[in-house]
Protein backbone atom coordinates (compact mmCIF):
# COMPACT_ATOMS: atom_id res chain seq x y z
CA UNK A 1 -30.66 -19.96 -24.56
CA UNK A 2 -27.91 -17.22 -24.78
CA UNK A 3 -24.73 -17.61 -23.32
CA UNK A 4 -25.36 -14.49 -21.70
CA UNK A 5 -28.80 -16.04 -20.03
CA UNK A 6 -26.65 -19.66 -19.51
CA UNK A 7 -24.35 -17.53 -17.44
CA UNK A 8 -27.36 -15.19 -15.56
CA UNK A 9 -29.13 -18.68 -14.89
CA UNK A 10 -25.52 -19.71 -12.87
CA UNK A 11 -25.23 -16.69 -10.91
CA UNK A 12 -28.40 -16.89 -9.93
CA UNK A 13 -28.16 -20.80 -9.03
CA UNK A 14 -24.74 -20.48 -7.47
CA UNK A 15 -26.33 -17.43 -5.38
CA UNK A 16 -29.28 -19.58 -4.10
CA UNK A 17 -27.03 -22.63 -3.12
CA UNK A 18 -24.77 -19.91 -1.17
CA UNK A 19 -27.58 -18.73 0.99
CA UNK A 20 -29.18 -22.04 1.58
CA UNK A 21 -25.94 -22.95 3.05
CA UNK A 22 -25.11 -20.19 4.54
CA UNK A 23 -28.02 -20.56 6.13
CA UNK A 24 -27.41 -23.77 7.56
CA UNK A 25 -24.18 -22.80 8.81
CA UNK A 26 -23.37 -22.12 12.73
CA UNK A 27 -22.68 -18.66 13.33
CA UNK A 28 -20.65 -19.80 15.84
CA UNK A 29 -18.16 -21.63 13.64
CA UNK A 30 -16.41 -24.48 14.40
CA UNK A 31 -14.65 -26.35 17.36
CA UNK A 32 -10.64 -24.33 16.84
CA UNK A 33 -8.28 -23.29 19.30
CA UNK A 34 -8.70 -20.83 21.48
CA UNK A 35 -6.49 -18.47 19.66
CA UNK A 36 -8.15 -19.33 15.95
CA UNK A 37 -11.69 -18.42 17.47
CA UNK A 38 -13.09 -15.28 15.48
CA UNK A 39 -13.72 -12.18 17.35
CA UNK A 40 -17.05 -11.60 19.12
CA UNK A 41 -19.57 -9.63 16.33
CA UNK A 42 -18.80 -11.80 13.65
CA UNK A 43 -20.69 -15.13 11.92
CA UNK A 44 -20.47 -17.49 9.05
CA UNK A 45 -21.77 -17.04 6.64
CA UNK A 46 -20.06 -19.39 4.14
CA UNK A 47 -18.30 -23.04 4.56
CA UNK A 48 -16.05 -24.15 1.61
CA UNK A 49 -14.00 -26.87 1.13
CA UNK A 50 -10.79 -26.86 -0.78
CA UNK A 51 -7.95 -28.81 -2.59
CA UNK A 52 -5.12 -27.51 -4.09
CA UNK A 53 -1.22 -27.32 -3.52
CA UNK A 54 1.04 -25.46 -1.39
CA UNK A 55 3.67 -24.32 -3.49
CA UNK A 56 7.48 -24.05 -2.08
CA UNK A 57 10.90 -22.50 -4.11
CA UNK A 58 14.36 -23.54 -2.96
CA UNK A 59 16.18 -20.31 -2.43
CA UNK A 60 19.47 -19.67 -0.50
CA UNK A 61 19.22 -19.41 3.27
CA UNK A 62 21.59 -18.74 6.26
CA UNK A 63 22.86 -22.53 7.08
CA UNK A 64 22.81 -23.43 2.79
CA UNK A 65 19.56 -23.87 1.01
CA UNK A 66 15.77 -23.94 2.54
CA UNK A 67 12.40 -24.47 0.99
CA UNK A 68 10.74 -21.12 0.97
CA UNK A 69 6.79 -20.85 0.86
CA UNK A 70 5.66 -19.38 -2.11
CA UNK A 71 1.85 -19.25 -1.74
CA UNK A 72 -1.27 -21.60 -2.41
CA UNK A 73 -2.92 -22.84 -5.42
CA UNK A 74 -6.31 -24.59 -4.93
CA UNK A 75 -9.94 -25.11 -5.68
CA UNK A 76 -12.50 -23.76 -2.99
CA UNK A 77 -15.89 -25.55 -3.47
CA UNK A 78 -19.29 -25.82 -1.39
CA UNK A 79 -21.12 -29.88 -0.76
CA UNK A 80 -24.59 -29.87 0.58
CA UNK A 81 -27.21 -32.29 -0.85
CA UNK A 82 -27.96 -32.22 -4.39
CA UNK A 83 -24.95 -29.48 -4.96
CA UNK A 84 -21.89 -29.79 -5.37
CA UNK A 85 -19.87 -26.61 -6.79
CA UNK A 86 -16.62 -24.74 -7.00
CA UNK A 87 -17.53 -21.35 -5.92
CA UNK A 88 -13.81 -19.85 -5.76
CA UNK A 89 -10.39 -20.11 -6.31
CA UNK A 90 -7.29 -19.07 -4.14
CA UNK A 91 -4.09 -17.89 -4.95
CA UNK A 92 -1.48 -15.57 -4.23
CA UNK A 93 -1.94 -12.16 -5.38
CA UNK A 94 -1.17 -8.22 -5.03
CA UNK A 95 -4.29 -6.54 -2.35
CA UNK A 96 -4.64 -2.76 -4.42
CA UNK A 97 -5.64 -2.03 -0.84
CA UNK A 98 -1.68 -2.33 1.25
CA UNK A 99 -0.13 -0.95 -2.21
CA UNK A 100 0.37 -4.31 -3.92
CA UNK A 101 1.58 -6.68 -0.80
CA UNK A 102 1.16 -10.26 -1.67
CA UNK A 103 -2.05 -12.12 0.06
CA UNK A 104 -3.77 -15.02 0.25
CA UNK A 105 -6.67 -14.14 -2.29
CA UNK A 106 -10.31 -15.95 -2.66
CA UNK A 107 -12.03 -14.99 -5.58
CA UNK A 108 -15.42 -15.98 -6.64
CA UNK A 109 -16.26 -18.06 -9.37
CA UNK A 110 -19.84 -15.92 -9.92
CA UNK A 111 -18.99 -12.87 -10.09
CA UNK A 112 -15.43 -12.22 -9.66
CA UNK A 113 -15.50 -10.58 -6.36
CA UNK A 114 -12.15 -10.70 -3.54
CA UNK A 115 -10.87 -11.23 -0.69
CA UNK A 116 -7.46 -10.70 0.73
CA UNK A 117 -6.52 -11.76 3.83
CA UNK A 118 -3.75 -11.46 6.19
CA UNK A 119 -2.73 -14.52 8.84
CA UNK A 120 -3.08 -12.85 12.60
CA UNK A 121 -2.99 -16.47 14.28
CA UNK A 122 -1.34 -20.00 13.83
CA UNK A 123 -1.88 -23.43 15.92
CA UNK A 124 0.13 -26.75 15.46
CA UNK A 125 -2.01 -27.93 18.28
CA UNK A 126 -1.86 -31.71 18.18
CA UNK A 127 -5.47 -32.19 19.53
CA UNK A 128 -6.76 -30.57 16.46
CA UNK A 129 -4.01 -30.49 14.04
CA UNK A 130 -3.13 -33.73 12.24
CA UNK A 131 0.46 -34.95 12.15
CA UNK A 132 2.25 -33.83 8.73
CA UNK A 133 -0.56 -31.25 8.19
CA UNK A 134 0.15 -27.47 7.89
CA UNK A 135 -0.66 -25.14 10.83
CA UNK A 136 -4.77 -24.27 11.31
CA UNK A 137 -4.93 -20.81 10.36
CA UNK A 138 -7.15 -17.41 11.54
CA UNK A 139 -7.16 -14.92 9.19
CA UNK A 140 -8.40 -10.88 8.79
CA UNK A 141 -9.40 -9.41 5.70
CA UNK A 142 -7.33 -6.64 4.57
CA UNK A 143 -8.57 -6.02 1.47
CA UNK A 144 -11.49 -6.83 -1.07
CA UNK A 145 -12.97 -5.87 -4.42
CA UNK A 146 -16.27 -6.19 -5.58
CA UNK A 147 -15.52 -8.04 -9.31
CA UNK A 148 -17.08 -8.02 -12.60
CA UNK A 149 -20.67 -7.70 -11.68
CA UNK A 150 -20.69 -5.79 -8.48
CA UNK A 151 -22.58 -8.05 -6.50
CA UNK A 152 -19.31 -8.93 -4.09
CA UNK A 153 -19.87 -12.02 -2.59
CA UNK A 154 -16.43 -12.19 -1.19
CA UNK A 155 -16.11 -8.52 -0.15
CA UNK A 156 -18.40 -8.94 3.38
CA UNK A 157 -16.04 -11.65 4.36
CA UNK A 158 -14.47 -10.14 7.61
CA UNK A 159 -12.39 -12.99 9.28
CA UNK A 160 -11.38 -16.47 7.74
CA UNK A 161 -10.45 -19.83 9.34
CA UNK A 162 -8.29 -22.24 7.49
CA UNK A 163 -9.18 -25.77 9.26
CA UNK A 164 -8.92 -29.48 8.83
CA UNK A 165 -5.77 -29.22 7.10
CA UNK A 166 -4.47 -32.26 5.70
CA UNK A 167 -0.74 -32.07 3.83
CA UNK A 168 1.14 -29.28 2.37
CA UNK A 169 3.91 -29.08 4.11
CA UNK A 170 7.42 -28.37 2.92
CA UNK A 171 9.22 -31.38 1.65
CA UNK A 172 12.12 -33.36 3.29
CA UNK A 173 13.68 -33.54 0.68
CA UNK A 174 15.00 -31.50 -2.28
CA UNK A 175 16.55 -28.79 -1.46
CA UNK A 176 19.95 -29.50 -0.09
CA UNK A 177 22.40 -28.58 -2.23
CA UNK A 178 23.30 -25.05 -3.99
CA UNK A 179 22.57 -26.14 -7.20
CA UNK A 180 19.49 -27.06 -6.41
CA UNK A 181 18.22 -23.21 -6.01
CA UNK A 182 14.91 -22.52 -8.17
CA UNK A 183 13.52 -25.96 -7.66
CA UNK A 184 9.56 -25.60 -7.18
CA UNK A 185 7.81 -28.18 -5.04
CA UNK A 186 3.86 -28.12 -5.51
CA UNK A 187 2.66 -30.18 -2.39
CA UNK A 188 -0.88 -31.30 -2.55
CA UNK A 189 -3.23 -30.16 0.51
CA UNK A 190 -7.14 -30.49 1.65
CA UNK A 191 -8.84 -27.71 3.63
CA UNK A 192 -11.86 -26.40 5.06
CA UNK A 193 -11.99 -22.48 4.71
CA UNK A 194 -14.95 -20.64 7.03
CA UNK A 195 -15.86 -17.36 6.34
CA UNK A 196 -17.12 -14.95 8.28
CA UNK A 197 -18.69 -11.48 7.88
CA UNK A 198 -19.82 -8.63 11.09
CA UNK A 199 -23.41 -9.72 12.63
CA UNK A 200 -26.52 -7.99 11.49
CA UNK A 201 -27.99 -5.26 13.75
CA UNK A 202 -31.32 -6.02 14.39
């Protein structure tokens, strides 16, 4: 087999996994905070896991020194039985859509497809969020692209969640001292990421 039909045969089997789950997936979403629920007119339509690092710089602040955040790093994957796949990868990155503004970014493993997204609501609510855990997130697109093979997986995403945090939050330590300025902190973190795209008229 070519590598060409290796990679066709992936796209294709990464596609199918996708839908099955999507398909299993609650439109609904999951149990959040009030203020993290999406708007009304909009599903899931995908449910990733991910583990990375969120990334801190010690940079000069008001009272001295502070850790500043400067973005995530992580693996977004998809479980369900039999299947078990990364399907994307997030970063920081410039959205060509606000004239280069930094962004959390998803991008698809299959075909290269994005996502921006901007946060629009944050809860440290201790009957959801876990102690030493960064904020649960609710995020709206504000940008996408459509990737190497046009098939855009990531560009119906409309609204994201960022839930189930565990870790990743800025250190205690490290960054107390002047000459301690450019010291990066990579500070591992697990997440659940649901994504959600505008409901089907019927």
């Amino acid at each position: 087999m070519t590598h060409h039909s290796l990679f066709a045969s992936f796209v294709v089997a990464a596609g199918l996994a996708l839908q099955s789950i999507a398909a299993s997936a609650q439109d609904k979403g999951p149990d959040v905070p009030a203020n993290l629920v999406a708007p009304a007119g909009h599903v899931v339509f995908l449910e990733t896991q991910a583990s990375g690092t969120q990334n801190y710089i010690c940079m000069p602040a008001p009272a001295g020194v502070a850790w500043k955040f400067l973005g995530p790093q992580a693996t977004v994957f998809v479980s369900a039985p039999k299947f078990h796949q990364q399907i994307a990868t997030h970063f920081l990155s410039a959205n060509p859509m606000e004239q280069g503004t930094p962004r959390a970014t998803w991008q698809s493993s299959s075909d290269s497809s994005a996502v921006w997204a901007r946060a629009i609501q944050t809860s440290t609510d201790p009957n959801y969020v876990a102690a030493g855990a960064i904020p649960w997130l609710l995020l709206e697109a504000v940008g996408d692209a459509e990737g190497s093979i046009g098939s855009g997986v990531m560009t119906r995403t409309t609204y994201i969640q960022r839930v189930n945090t565990v870790g990743g939050i800025a250190p205690a330590a490290g960054c107390t001292q002047p000459s301690q300025v450019g010291t990066v902190a990579l500070v591992p973190y697990t997440t659940d990421y649901i994504f959600y795209r505008a409901r089907r008229q019927s």
